[in-house]
C-alpha atoms as a PDB file:
ATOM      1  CA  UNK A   1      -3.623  17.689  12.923  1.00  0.00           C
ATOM      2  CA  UNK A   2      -3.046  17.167   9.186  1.00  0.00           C
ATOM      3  CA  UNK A   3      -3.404  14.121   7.424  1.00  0.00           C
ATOM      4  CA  UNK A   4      -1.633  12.486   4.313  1.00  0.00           C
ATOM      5  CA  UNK A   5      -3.142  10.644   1.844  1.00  0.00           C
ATOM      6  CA  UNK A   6      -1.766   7.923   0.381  1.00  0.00           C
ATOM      7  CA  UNK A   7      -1.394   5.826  -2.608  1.00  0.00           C
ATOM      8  CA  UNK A   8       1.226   2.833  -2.544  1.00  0.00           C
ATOM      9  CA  UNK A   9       1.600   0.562  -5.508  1.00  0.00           C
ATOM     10  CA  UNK A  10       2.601  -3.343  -4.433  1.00  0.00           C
ATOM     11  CA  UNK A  11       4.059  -5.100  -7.364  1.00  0.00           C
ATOM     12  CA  UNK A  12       3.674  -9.160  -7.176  1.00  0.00           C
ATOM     13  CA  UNK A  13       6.444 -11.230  -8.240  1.00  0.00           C
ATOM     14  CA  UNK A  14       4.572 -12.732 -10.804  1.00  0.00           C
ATOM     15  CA  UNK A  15       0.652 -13.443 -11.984  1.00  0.00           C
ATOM     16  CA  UNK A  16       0.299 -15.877  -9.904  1.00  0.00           C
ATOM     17  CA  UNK A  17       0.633 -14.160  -7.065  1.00  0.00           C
ATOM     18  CA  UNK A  18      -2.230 -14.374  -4.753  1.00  0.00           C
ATOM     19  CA  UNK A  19      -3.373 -10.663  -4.812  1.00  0.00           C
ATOM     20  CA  UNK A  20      -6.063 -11.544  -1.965  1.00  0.00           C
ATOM     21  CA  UNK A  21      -2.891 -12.297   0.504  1.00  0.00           C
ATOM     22  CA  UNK A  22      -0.899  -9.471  -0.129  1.00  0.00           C
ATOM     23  CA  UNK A  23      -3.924  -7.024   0.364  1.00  0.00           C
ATOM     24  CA  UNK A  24      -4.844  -8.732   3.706  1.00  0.00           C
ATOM     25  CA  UNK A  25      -1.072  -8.916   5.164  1.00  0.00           C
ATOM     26  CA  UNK A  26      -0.925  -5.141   3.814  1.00  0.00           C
ATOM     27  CA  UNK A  27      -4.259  -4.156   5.704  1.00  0.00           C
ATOM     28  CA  UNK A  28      -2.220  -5.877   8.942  1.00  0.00           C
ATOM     29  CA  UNK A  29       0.493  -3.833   8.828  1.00  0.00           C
ATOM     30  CA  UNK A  30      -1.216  -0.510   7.849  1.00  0.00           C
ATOM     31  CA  UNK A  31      -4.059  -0.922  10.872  1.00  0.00           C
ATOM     32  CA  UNK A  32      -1.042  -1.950  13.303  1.00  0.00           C
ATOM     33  CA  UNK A  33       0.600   1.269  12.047  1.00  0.00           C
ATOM     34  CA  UNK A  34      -2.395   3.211  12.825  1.00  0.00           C
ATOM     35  CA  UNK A  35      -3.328   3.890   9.472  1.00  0.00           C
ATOM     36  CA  UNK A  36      -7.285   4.885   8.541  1.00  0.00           C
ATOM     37  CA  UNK A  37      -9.298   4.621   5.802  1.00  0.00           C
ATOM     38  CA  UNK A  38      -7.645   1.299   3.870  1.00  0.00           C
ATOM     39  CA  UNK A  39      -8.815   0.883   0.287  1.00  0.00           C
ATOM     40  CA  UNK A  40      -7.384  -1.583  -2.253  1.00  0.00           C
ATOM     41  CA  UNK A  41      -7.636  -1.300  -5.934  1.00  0.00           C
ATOM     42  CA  UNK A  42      -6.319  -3.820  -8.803  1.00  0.00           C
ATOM     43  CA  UNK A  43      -4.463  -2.311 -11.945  1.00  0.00           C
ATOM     44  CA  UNK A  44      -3.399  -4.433 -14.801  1.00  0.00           C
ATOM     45  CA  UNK A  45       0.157  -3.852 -15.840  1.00  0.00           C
ATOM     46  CA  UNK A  46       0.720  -6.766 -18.773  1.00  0.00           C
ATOM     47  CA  UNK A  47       1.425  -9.936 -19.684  1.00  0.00           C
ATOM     48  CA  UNK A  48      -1.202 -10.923 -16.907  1.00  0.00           C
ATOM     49  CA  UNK A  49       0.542  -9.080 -14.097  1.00  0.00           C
ATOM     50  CA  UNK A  50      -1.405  -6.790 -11.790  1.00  0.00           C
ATOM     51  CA  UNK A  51      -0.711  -4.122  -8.928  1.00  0.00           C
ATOM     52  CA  UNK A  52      -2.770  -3.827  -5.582  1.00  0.00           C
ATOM     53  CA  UNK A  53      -2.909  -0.187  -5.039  1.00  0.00           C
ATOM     54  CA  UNK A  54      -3.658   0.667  -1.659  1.00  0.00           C
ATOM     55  CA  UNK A  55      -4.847   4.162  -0.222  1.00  0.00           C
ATOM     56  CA  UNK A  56      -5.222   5.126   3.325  1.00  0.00           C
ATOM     57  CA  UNK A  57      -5.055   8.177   5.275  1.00  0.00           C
ATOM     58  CA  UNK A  58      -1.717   8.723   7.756  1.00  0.00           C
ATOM     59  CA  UNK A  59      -0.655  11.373  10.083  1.00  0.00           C
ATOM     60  CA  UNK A  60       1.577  13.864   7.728  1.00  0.00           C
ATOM     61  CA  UNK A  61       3.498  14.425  11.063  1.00  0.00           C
ATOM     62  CA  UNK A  62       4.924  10.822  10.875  1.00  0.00           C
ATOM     63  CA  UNK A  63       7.158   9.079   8.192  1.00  0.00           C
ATOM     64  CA  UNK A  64       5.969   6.347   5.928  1.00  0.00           C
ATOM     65  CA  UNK A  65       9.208   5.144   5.109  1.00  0.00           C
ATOM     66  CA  UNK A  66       8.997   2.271   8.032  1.00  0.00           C
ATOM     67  CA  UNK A  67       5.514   1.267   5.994  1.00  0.00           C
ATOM     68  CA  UNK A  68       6.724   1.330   3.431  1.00  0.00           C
ATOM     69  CA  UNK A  69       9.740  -1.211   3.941  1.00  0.00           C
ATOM     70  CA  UNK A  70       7.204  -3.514   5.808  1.00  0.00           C
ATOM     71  CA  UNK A  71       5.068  -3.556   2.477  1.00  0.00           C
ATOM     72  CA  UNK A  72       7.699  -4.194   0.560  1.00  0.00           C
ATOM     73  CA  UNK A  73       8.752  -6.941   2.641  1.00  0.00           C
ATOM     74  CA  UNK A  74       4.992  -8.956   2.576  1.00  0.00           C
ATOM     75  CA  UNK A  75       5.570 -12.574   0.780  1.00  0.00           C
ATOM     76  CA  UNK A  76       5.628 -12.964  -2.941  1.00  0.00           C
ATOM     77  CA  UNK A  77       5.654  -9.154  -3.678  1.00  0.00           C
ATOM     78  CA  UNK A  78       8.580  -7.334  -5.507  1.00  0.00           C
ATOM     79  CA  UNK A  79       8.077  -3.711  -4.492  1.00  0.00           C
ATOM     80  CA  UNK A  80       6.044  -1.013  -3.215  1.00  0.00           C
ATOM     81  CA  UNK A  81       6.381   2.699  -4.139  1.00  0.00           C
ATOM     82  CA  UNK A  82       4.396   5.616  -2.926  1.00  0.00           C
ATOM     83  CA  UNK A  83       2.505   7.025  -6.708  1.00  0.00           C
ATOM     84  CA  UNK A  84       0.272   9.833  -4.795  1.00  0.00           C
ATOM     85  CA  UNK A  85       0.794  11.837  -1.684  1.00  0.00           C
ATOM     86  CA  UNK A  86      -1.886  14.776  -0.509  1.00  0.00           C
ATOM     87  CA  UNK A  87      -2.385  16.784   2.695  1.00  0.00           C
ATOM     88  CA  UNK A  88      -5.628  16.765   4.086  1.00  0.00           C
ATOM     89  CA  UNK A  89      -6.425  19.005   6.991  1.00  0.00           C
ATOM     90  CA  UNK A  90      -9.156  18.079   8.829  1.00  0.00           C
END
C-alpha cells in the first residue's frame, strides 16, 4: 500500500479568525476520513493574517478532492489548497 503525504494550506477569512477552531473541525474531518498522522502548523501571511497548515498521511489509492472541499467548507475559513504532495511506500 502506498501512502501520500500531505500538506493543505487553510486560509481564515480574516485575523480574527479563531485558528484553534478551524484546526480542531479540520482534525474531525481528516480522522473521519481515515487520515493518519495529523500535524498543524501556523504561517504568517501579513497584515496579521495567518494559515493553519495541516499535514497528514492518506492512502495515494484514494482522492483528496472530497477533503479537500470539506476543509474548505469549515466556518470562517476562505480556502484550502494542497502546497505539497509525496508518496511514501511503506
Amino acid at each position: 500500500m502506498a501512502l501520500a503525504l500531505i500538506k493543505v494550506k487553510i486560509m481564515p477569512e480574516s485575523p480574527s479568525t479563531d485558528l484553534d477552531a478551524i484546526e480542531k473541525k479540520s482534525k474531525e474531518i481528516l480522522e473521519k476520513k481515515g487520515s493518519k498522522s495529523i500535524r498543524f502548523e501556523r504561517e504568517p501571511i501579513a497584515f496579521g493574517l495567518i494559515a493553519v497548515i495541516v499535514g497528514f498521511s492518506w492512502d495515494d489509492n484514494e482522492s483528496n478532492d472530497e477533503v479537500l472541499e470539506d476543509l474548505g467548507k469549515i466556518e470562517n475559513v476562505s480556502s484550502a489548497e494542497v502546497i505539497d504532495y509525496r508518496r511514501a511506500i511503506g
